[in-house]
PDB file of N, CA and C in Angstrom:
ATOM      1  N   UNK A   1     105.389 114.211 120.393  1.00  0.00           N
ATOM      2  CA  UNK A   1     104.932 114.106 119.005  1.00  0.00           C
ATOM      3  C   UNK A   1     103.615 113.339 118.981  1.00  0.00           C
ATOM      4  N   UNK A   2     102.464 114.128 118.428  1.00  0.00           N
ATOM      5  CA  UNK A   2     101.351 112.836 118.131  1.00  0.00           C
ATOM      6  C   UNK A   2     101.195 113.364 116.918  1.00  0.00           C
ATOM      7  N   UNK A   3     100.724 111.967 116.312  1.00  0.00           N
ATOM      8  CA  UNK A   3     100.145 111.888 114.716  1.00  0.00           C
ATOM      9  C   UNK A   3      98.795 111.216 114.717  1.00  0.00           C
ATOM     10  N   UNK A   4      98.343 112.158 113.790  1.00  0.00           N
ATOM     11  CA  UNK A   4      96.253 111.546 113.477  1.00  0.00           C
ATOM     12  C   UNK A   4      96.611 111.084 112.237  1.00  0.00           C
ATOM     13  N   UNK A   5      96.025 109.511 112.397  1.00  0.00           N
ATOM     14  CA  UNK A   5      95.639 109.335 110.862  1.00  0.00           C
ATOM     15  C   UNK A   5      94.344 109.667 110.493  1.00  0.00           C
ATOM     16  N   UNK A   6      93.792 109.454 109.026  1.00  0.00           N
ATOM     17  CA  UNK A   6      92.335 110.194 109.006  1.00  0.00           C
ATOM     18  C   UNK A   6      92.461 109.285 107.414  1.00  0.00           C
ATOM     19  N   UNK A   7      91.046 109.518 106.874  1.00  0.00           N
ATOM     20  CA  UNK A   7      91.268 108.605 105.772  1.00  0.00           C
ATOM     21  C   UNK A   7      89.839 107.630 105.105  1.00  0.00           C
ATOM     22  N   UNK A   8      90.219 106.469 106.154  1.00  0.00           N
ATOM     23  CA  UNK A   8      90.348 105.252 105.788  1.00  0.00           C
ATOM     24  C   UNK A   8      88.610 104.980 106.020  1.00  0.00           C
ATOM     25  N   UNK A   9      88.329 103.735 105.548  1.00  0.00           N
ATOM     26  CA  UNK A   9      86.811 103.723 105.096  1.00  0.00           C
ATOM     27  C   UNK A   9      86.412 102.751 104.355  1.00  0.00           C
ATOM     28  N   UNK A  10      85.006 101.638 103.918  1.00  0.00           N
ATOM     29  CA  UNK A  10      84.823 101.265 102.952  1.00  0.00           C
ATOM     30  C   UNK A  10      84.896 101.095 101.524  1.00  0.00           C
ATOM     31  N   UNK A  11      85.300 100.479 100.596  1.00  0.00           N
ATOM     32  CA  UNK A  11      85.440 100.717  99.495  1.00  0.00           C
ATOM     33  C   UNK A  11      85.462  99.865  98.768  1.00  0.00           C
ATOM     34  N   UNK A  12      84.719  99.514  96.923  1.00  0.00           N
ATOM     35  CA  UNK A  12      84.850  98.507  96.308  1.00  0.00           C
ATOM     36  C   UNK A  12      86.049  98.020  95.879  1.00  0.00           C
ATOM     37  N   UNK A  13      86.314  96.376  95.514  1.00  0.00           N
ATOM     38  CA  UNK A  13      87.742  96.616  94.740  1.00  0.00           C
ATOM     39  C   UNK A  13      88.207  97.415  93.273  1.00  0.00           C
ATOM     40  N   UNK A  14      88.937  97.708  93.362  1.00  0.00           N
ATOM     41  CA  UNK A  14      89.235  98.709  92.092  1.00  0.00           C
ATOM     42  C   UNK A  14      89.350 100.191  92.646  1.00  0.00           C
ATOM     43  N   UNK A  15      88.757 100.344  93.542  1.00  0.00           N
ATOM     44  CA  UNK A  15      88.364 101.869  94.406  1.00  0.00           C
ATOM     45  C   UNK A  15      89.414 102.166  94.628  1.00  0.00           C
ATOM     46  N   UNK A  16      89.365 103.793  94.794  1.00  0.00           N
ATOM     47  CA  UNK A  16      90.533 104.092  95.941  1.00  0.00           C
ATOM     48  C   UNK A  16      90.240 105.101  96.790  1.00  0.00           C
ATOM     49  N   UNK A  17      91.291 105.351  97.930  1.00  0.00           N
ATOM     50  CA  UNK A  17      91.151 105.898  99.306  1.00  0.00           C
ATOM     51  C   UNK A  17      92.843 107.139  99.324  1.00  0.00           C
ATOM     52  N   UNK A  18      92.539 107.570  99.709  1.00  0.00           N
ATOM     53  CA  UNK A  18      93.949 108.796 100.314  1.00  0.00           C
ATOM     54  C   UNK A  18      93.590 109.028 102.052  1.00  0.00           C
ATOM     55  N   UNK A  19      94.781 108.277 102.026  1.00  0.00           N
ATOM     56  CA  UNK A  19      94.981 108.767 104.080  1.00  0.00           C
ATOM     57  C   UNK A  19      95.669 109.267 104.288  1.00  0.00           C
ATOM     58  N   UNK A  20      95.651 110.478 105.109  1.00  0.00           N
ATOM     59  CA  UNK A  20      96.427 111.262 105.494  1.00  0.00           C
ATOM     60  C   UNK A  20      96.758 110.687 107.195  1.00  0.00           C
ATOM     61  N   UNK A  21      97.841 111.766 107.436  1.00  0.00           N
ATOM     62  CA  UNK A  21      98.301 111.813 108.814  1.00  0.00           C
ATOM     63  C   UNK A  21      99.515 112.799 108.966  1.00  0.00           C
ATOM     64  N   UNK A  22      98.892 113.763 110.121  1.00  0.00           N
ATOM     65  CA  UNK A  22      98.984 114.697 110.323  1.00  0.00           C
ATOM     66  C   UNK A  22      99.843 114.794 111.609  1.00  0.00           C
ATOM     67  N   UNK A  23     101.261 115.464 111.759  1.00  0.00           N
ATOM     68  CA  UNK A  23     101.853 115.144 112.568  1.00  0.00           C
ATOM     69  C   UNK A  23     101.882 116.803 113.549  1.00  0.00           C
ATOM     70  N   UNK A  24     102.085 116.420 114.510  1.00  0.00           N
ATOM     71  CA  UNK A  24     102.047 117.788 115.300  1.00  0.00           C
ATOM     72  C   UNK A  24     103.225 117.564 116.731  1.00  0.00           C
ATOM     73  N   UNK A  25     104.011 118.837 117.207  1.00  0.00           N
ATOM     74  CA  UNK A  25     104.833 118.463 118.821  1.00  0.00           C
ATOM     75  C   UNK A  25     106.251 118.977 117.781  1.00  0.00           C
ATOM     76  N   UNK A  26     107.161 118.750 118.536  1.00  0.00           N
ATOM     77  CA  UNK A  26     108.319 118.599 118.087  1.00  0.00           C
ATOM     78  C   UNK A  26     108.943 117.818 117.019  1.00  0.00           C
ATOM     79  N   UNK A  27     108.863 118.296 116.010  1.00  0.00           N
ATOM     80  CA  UNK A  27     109.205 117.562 114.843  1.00  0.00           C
ATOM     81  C   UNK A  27     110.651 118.471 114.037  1.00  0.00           C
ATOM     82  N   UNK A  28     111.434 117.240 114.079  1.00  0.00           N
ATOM     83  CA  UNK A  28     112.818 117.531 113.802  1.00  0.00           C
ATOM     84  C   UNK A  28     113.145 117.004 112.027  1.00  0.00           C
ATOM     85  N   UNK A  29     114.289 117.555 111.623  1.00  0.00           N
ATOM     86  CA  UNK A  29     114.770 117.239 110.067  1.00  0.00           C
ATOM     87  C   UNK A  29     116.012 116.481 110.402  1.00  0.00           C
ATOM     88  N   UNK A  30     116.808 115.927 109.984  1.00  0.00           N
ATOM     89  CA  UNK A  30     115.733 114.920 108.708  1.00  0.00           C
ATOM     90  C   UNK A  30     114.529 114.070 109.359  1.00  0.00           C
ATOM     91  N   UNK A  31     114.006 113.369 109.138  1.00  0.00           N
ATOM     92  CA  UNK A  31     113.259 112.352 109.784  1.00  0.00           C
ATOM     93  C   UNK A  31     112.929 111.266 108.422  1.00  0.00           C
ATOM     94  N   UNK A  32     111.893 110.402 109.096  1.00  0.00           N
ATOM     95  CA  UNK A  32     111.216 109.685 108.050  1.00  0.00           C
ATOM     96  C   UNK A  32     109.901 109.369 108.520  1.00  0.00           C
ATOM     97  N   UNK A  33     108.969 109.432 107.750  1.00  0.00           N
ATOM     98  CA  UNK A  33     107.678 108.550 107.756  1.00  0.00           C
ATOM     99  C   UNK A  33     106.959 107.748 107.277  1.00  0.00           C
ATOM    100  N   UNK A  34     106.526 106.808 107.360  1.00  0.00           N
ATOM    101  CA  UNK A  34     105.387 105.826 107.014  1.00  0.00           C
ATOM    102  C   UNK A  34     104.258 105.508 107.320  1.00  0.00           C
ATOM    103  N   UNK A  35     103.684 104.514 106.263  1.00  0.00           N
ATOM    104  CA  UNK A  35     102.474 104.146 106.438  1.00  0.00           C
ATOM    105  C   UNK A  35     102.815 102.389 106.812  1.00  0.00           C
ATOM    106  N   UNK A  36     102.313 101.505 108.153  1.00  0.00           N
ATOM    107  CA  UNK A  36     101.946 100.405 108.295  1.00  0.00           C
ATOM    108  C   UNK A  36     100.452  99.641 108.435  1.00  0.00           C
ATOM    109  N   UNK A  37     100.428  98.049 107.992  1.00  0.00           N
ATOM    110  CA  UNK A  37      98.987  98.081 108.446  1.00  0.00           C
ATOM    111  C   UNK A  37      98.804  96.938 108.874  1.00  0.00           C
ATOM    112  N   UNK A  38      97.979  96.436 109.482  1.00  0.00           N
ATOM    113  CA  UNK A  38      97.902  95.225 110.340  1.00  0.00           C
ATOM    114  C   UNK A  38      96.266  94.240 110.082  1.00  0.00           C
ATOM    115  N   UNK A  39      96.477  93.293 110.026  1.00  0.00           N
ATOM    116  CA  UNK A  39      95.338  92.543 109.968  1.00  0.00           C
ATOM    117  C   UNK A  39      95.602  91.528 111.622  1.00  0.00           C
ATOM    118  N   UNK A  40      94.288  91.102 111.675  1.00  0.00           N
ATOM    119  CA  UNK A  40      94.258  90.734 113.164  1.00  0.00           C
ATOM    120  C   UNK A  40      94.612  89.348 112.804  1.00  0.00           C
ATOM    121  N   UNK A  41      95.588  89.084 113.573  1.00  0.00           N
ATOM    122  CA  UNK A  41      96.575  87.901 113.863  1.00  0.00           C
ATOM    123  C   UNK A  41      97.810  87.677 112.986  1.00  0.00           C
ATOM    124  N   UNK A  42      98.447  88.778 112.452  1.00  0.00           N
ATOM    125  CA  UNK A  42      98.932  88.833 111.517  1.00  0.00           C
ATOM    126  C   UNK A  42     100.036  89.715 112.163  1.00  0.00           C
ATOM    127  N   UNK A  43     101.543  89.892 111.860  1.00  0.00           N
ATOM    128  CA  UNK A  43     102.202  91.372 111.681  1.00  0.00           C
ATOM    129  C   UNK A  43     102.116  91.792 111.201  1.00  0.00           C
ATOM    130  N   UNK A  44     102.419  93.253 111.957  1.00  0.00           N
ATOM    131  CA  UNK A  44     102.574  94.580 111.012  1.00  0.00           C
ATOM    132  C   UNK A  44     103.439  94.414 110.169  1.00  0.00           C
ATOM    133  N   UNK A  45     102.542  94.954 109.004  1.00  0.00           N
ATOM    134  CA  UNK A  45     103.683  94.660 108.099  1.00  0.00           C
ATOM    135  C   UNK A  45     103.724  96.422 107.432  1.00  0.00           C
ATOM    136  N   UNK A  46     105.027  97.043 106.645  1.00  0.00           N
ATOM    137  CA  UNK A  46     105.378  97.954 106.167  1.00  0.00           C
ATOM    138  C   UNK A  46     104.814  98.336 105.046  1.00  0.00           C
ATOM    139  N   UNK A  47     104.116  99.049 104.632  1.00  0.00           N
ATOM    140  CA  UNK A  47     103.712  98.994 103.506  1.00  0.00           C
ATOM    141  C   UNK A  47     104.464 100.344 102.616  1.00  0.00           C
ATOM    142  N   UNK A  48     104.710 101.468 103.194  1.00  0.00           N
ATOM    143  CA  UNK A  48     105.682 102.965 102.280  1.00  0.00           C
ATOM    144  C   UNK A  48     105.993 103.546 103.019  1.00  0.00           C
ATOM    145  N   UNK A  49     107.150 104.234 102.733  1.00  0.00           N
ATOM    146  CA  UNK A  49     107.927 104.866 103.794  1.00  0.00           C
ATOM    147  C   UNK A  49     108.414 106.251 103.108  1.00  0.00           C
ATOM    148  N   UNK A  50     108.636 107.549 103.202  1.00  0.00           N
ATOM    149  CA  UNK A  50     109.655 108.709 103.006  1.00  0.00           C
ATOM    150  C   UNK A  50     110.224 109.427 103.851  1.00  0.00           C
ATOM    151  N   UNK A  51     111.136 109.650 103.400  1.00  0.00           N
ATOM    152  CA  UNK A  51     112.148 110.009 103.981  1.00  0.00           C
ATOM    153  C   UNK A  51     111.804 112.020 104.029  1.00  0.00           C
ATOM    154  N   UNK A  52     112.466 112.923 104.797  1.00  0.00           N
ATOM    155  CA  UNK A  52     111.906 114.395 104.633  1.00  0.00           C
ATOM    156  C   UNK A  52     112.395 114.633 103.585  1.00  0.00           C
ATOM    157  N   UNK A  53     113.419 114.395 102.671  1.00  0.00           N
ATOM    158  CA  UNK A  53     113.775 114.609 101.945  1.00  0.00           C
ATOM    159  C   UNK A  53     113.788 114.008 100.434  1.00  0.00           C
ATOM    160  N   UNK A  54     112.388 113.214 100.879  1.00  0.00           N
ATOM    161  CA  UNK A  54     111.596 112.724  99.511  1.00  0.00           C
ATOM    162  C   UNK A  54     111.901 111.398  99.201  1.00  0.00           C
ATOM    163  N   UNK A  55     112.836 110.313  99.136  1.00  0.00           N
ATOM    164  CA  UNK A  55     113.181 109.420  99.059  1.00  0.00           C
ATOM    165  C   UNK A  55     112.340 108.552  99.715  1.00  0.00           C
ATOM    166  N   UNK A  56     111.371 107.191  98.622  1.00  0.00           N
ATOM    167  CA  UNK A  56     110.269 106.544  99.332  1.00  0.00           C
ATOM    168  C   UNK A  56     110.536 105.196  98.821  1.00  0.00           C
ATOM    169  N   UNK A  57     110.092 104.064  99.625  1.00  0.00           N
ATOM    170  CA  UNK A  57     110.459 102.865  99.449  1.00  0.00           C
ATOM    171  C   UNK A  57     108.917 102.235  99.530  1.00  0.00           C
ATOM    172  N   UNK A  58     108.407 100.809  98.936  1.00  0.00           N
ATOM    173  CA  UNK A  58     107.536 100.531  98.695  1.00  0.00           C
ATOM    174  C   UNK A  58     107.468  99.236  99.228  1.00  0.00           C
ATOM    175  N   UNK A  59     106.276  98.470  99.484  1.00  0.00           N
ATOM    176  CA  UNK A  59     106.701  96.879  99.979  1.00  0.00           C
ATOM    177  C   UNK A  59     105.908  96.430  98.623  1.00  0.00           C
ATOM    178  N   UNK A  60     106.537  95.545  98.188  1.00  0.00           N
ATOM    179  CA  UNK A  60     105.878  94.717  96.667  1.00  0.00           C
ATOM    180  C   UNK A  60     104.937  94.693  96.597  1.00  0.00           C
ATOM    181  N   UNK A  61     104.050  94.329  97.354  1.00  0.00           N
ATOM    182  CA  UNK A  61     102.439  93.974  97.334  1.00  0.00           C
ATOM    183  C   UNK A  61     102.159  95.347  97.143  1.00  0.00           C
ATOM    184  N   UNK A  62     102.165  96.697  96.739  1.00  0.00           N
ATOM    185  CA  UNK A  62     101.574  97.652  96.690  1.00  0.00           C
ATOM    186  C   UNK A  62     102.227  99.006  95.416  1.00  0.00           C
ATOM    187  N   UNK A  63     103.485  97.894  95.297  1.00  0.00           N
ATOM    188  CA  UNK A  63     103.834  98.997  94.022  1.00  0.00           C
ATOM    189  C   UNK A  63     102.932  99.222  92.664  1.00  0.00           C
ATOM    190  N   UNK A  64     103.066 100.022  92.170  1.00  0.00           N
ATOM    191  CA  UNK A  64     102.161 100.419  91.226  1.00  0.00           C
ATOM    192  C   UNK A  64     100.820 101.341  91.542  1.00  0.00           C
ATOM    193  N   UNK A  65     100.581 100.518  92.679  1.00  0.00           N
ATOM    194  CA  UNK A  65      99.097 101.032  93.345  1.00  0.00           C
ATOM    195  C   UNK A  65      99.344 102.050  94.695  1.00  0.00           C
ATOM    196  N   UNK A  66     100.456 102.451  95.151  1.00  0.00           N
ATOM    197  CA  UNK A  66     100.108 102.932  96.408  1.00  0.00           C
ATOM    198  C   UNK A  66     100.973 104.416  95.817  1.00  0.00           C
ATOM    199  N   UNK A  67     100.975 105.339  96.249  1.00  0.00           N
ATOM    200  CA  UNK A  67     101.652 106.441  96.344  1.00  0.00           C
ATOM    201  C   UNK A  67     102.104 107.561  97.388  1.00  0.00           C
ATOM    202  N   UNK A  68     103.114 107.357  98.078  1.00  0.00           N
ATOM    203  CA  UNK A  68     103.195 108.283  99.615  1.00  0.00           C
ATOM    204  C   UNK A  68     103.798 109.240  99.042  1.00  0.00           C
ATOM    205  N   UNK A  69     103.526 110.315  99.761  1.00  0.00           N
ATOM    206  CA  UNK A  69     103.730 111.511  99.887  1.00  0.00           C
ATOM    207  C   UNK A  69     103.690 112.621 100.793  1.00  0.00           C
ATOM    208  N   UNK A  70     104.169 113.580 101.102  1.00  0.00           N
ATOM    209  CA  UNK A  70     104.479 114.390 102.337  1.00  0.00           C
ATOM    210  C   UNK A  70     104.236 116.283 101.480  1.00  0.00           C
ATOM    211  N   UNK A  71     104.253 116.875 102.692  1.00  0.00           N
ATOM    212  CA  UNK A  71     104.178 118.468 102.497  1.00  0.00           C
ATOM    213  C   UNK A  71     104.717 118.425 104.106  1.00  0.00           C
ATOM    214  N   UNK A  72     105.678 118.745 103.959  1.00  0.00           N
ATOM    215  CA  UNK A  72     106.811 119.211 105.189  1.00  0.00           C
ATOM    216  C   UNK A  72     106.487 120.557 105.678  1.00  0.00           C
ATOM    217  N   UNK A  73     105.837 121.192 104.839  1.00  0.00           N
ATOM    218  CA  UNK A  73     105.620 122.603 105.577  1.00  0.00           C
ATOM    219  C   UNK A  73     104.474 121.912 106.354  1.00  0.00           C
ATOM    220  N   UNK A  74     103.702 121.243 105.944  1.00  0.00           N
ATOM    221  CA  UNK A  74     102.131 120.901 107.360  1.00  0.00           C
ATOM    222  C   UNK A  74     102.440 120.189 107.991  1.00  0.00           C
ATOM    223  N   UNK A  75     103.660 119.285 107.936  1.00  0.00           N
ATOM    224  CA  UNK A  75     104.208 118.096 108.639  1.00  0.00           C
ATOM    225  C   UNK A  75     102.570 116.936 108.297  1.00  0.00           C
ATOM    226  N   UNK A  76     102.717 116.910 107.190  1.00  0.00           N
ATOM    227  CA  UNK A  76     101.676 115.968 107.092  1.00  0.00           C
ATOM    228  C   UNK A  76     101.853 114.744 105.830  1.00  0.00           C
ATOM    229  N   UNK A  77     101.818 113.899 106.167  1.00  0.00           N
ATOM    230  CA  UNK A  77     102.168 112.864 105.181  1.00  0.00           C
ATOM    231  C   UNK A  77     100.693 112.061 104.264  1.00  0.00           C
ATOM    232  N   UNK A  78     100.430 111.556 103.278  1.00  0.00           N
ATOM    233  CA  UNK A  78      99.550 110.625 102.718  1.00  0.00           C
ATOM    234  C   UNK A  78     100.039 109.673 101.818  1.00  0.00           C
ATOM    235  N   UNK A  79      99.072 108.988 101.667  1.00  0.00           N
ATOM    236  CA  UNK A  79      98.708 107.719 100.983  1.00  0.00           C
ATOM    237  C   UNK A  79      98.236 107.495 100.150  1.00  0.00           C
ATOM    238  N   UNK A  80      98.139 107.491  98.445  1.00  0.00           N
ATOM    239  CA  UNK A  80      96.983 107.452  97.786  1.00  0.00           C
ATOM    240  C   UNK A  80      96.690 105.704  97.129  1.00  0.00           C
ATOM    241  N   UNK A  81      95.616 105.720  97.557  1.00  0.00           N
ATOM    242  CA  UNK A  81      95.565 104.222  97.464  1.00  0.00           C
ATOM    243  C   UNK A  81      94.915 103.356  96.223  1.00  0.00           C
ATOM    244  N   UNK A  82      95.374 103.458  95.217  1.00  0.00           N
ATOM    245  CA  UNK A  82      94.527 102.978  93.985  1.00  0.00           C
ATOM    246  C   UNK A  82      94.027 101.394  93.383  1.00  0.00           C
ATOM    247  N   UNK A  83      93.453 101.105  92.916  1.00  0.00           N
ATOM    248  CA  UNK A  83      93.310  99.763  92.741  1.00  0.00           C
ATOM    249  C   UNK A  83      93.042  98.397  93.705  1.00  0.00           C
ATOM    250  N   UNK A  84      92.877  98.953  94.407  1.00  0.00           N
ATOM    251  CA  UNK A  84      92.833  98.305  95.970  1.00  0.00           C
ATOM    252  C   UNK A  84      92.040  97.135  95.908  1.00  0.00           C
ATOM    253  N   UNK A  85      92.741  96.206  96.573  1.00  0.00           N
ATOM    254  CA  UNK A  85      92.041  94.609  96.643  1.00  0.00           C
ATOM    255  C   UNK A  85      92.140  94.367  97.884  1.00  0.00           C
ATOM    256  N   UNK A  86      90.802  93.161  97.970  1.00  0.00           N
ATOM    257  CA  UNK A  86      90.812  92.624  99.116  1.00  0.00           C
ATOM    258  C   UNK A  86      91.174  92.739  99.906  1.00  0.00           C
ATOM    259  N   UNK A  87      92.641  92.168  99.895  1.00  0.00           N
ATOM    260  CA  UNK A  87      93.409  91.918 100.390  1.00  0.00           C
ATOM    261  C   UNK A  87      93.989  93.171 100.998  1.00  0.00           C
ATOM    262  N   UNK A  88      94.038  93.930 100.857  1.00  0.00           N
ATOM    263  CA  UNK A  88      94.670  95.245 101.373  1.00  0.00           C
ATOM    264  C   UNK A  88      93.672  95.787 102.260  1.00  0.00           C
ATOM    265  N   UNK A  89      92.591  94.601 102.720  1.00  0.00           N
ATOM    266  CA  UNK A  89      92.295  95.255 104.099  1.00  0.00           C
ATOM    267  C   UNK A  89      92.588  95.716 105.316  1.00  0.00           C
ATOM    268  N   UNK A  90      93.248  96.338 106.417  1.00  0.00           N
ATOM    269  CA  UNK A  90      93.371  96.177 107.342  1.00  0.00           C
ATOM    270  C   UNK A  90      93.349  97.405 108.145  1.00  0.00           C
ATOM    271  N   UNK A  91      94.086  97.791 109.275  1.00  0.00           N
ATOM    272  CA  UNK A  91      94.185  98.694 110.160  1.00  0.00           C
ATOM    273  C   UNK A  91      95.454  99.453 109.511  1.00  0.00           C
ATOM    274  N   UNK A  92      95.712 100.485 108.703  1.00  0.00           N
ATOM    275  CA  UNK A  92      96.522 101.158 108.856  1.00  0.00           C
ATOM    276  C   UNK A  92      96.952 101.921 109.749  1.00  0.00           C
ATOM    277  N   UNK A  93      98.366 102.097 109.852  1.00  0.00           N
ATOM    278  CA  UNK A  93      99.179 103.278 110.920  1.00  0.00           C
ATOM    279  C   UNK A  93     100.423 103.963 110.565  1.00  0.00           C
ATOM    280  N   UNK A  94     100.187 105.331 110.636  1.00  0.00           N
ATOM    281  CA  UNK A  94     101.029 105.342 110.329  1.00  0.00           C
ATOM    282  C   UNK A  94     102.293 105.853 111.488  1.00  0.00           C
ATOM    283  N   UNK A  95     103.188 106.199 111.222  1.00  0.00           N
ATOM    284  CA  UNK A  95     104.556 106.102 112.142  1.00  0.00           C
ATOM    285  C   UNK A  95     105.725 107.577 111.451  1.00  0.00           C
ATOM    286  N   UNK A  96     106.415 108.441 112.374  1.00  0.00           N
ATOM    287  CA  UNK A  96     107.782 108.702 112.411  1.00  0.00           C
ATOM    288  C   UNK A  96     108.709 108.677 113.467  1.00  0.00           C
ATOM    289  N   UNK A  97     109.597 108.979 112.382  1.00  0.00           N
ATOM    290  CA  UNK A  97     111.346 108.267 112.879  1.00  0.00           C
ATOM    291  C   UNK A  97     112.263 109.330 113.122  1.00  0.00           C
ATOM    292  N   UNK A  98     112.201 109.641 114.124  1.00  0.00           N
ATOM    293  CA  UNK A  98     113.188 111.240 114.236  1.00  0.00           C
ATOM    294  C   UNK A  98     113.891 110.679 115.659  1.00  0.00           C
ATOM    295  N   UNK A  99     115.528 111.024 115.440  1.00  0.00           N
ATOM    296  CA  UNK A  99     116.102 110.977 116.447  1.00  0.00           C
ATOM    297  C   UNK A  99     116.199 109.918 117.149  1.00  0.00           C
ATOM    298  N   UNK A 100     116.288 108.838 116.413  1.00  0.00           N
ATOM    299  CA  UNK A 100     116.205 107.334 116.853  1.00  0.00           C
ATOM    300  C   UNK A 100     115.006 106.916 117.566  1.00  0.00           C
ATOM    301  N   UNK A 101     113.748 107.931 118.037  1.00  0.00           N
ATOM    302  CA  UNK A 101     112.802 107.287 118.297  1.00  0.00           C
ATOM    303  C   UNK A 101     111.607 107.270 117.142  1.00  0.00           C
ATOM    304  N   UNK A 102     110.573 105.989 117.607  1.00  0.00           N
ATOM    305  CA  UNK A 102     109.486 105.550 116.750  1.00  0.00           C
ATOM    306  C   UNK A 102     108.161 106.554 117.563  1.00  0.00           C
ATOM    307  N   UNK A 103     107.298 107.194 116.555  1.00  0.00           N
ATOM    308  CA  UNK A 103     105.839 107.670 117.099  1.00  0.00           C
ATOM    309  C   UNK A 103     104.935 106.841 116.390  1.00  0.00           C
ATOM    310  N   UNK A 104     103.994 106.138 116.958  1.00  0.00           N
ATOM    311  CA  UNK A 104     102.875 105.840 116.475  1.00  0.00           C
ATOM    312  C   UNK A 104     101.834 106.889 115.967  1.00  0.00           C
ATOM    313  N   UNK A 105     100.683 106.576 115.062  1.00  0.00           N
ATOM    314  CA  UNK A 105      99.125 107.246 115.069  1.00  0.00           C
ATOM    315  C   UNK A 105      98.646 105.916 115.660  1.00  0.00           C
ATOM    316  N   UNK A 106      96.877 106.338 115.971  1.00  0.00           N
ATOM    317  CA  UNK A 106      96.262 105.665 115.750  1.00  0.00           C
ATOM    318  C   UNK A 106      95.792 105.089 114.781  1.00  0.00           C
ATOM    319  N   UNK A 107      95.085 104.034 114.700  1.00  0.00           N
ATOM    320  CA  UNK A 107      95.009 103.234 112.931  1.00  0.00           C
ATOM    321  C   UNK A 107      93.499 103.731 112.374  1.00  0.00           C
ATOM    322  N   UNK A 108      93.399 103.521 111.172  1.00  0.00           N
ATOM    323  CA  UNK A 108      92.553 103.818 110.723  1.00  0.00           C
ATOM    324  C   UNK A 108      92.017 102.810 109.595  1.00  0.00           C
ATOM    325  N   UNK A 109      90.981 101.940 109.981  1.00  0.00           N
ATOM    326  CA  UNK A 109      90.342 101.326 109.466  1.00  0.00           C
ATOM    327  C   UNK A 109      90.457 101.310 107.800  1.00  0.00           C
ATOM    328  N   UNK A 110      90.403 100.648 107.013  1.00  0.00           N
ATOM    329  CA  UNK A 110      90.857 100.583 105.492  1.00  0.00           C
ATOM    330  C   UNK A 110      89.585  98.637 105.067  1.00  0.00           C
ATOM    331  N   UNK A 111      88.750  98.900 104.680  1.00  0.00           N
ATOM    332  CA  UNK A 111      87.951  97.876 104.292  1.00  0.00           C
ATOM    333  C   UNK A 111      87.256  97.683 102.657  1.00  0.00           C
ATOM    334  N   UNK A 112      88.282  96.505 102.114  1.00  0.00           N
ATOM    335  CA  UNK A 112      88.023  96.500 100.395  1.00  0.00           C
ATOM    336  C   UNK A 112      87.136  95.428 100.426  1.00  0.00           C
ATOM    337  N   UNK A 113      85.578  95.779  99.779  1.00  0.00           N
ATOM    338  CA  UNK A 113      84.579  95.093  99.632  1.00  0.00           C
ATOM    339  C   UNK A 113      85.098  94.052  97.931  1.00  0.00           C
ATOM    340  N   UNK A 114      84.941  93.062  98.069  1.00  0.00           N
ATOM    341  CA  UNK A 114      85.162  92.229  96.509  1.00  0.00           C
ATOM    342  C   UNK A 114      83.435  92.230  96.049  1.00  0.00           C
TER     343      UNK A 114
END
């Protein structure tokens, strides 16, 4: 299984961004996917998750403002990222969960100018 994220980029606060990630290989049902993101020296922390069957969970710092979403026929998942602060700078990645194992993407840069 590899996954591309794609996306991510400069942006003022208030701005927003949509990242995708695009999964390709053997990809099984049910599964789940997410979006994580990391600042340097920091954990990863979780930021949205769905499930193939639509069911999505949010981490506080981003409700209201974040929106995941999937199209199972492309095996491709996104992010729409609205209102975005500062603080929601970092390395996103995203990740699925099929069959008890974890796939990484590579991350994709995410930078909110104040």
């Amino acid at each position: 299984v590899q996954l591309q994220a794609s996306g991510g980029g400069l942006v003022q606060a208030g701005g927003s961004l949509r990242l995708s990630c695009a999964a390709s290989g053997s990809i099984f049902s049910p599964n789940g996917m997410g979006w994580s993101r990391q600042v340097p020296g920091k954990q990863r922390e979780l930021v949205a998750s769905i499930t193939s069957a639509g069911s999505t969970h949010y981490a506080d710092s981003v409700k209201g403002r974040f929106t995941i979403s999937r199209d199972n026929a492309k095996n491709t998942m996104y992010l729409q990222m609205n209102s975005l602060k500062p603080e929601d700078t970092a390395v996103y990645y995203c990740n699925l969960v099929q069959r008890w194992h974890t796939y990484w993407g590579q991350g994709t840069l995410v930078t909110v100018s104040s």
